[in-house]
C-alpha atoms as a PDB file:
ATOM      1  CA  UNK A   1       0.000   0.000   0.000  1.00  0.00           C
ATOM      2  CA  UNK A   2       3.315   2.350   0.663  1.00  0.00           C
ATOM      3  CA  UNK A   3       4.545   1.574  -2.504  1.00  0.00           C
ATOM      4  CA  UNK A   4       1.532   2.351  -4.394  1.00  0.00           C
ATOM      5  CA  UNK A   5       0.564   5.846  -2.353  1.00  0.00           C
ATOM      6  CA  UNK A   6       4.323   6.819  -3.310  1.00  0.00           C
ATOM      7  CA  UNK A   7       4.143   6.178  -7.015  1.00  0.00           C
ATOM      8  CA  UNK A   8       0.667   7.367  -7.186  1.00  0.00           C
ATOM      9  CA  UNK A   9       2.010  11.012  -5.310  1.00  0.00           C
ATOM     10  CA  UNK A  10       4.714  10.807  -7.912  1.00  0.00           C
ATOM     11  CA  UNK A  11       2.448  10.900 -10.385  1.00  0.00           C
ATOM     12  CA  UNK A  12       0.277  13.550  -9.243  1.00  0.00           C
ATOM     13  CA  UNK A  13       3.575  16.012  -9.013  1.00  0.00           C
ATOM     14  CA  UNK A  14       4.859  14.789 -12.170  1.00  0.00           C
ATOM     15  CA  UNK A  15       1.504  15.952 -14.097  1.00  0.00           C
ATOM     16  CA  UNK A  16       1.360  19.144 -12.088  1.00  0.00           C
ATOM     17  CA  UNK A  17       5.007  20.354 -12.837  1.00  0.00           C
ATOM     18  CA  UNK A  18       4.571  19.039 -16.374  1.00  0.00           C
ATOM     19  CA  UNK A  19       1.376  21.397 -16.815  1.00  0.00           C
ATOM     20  CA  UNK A  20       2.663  24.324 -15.187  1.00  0.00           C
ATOM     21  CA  UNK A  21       6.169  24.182 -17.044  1.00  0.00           C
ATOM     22  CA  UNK A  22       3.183  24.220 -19.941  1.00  0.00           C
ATOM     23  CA  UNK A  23       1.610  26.941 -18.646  1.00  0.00           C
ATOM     24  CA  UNK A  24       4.793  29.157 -18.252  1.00  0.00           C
ATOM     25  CA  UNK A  25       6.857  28.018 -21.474  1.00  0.00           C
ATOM     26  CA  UNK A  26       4.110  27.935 -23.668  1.00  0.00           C
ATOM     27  CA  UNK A  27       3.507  32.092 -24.134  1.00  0.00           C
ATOM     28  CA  UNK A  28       7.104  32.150 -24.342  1.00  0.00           C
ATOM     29  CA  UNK A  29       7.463  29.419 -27.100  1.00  0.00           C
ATOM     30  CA  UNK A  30       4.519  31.255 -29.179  1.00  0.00           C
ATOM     31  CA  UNK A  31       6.328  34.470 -28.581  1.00  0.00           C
ATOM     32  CA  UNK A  32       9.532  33.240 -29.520  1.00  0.00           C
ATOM     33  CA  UNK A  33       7.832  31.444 -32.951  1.00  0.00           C
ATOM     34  CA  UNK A  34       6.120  34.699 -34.039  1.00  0.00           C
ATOM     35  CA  UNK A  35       9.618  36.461 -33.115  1.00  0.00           C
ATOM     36  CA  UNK A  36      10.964  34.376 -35.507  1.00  0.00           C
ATOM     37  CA  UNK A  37       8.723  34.349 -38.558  1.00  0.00           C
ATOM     38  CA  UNK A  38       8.622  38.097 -37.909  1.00  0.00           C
ATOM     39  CA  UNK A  39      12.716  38.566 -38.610  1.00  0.00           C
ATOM     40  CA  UNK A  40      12.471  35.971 -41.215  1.00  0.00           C
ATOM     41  CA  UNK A  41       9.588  37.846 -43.225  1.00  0.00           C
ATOM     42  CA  UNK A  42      11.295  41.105 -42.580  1.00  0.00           C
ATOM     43  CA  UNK A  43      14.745  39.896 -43.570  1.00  0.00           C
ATOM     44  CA  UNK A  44      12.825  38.265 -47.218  1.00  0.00           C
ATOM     45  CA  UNK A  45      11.914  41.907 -47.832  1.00  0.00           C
ATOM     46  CA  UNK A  46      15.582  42.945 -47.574  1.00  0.00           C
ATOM     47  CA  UNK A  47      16.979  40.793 -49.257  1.00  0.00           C
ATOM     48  CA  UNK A  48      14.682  41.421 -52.082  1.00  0.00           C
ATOM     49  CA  UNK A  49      14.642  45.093 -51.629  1.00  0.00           C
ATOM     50  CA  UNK A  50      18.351  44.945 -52.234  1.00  0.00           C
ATOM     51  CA  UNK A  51      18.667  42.637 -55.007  1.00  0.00           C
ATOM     52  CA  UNK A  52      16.304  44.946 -56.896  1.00  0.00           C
ATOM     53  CA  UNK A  53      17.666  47.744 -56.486  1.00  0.00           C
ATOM     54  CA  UNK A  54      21.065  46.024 -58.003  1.00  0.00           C
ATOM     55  CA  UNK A  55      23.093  45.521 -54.554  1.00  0.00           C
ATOM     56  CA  UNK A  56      25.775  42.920 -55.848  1.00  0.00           C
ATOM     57  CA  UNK A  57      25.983  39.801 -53.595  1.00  0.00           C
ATOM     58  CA  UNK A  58      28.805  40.756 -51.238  1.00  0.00           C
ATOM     59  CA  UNK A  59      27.285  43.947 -50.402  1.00  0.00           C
ATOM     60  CA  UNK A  60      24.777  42.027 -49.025  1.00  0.00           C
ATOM     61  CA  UNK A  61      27.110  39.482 -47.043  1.00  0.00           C
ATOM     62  CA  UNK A  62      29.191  42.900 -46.053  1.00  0.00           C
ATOM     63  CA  UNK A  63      25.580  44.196 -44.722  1.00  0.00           C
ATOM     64  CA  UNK A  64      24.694  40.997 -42.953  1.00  0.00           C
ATOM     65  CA  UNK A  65      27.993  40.282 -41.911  1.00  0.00           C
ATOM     66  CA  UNK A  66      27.906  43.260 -40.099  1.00  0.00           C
ATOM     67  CA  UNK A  67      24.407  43.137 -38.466  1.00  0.00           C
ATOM     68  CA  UNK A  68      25.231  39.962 -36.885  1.00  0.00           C
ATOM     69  CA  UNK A  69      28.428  41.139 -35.740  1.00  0.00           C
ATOM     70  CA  UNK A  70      26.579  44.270 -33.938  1.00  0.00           C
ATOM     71  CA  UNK A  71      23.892  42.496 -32.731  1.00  0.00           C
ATOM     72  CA  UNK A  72      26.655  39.866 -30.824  1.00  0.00           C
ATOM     73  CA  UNK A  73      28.346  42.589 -29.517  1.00  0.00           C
ATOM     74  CA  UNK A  74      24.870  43.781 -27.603  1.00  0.00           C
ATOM     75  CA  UNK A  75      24.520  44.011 -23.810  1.00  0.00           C
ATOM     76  CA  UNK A  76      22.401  41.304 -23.841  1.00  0.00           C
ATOM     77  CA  UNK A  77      24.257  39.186 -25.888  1.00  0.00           C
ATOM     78  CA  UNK A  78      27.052  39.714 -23.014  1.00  0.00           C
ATOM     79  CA  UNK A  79      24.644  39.030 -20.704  1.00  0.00           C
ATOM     80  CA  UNK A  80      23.679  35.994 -21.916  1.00  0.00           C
ATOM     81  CA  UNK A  81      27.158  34.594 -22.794  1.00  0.00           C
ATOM     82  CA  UNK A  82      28.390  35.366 -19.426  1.00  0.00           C
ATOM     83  CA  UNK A  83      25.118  33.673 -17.975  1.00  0.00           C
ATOM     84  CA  UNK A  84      26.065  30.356 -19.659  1.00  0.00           C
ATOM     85  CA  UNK A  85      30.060  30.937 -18.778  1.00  0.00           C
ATOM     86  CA  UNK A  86      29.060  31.400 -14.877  1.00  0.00           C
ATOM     87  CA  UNK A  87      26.420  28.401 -14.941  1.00  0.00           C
ATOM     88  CA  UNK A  88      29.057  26.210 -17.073  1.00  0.00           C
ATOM     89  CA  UNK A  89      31.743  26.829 -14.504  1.00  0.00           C
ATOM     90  CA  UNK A  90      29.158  25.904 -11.644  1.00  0.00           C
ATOM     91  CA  UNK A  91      28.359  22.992 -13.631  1.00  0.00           C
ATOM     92  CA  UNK A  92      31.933  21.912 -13.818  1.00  0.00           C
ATOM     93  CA  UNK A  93      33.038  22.464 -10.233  1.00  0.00           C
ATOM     94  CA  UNK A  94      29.645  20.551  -9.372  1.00  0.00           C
ATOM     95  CA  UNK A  95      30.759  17.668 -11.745  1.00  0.00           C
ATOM     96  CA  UNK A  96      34.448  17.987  -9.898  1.00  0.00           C
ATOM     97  CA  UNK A  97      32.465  17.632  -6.361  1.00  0.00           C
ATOM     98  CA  UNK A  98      30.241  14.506  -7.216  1.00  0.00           C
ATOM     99  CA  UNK A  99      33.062  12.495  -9.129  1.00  0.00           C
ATOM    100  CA  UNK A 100      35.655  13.814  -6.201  1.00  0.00           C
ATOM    101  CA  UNK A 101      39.221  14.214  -6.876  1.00  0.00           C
ATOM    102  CA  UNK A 102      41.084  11.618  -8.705  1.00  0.00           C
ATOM    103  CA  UNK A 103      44.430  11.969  -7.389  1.00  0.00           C
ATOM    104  CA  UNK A 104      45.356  12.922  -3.978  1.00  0.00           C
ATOM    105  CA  UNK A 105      46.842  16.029  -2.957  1.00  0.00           C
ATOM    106  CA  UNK A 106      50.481  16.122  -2.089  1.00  0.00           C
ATOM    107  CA  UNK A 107      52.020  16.417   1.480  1.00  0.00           C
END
């Protein structure tokens, strides 16, 4: 009876954290999608805009080249970058803790 109370309670929070992981990530993951078609419909028209008007191809590389280039050199792309640096480094010295030192420190 133990056994079966647990899993059943396991259930229950597994199906609650599923649906509100749903409930949070989904207005993000439609925001993101419409994000996306948005920059994708606006960077068609660009690229048409500027073939027609007779922009030869590697002014058009040049142009994106550079776009991409400012938009990684944003505050938030720093932001983010150093986010995943810090929570990579936590991840390692967690990974160092759990599989504890290999060799033994000298006396």
């Amino acid at each position: 009876m133990g056994r079966a109370a647990r899993l059943t309670g396991f259930a229950i929070v597994t199906v609650a954290v599923v649906a509100a992981a749903g409930f949070v990530l989904l207005p993000l993951v439609v925001r993101a999608f419409v994000v996306g078609l948005t920059l994708t419909v606006n960077a068609s028209v660009w690229v048409a805009a500027s073939i027609s008007t007779g922009a030869d191809t590697w002014t058009v590389l040049k142009t994106l080249g550079s776009a991409a280039g400012n938009a990684l050199v944003s505050p938030q792309a720093f932001a983010v970058v150093g986010g995943l640096v810090v929570a990579g480094g936590l991840a390692l010295y967690g990974l160092q803790r759990l599989l504890g030192s290999e060799e033994e420190s000298p006396r």
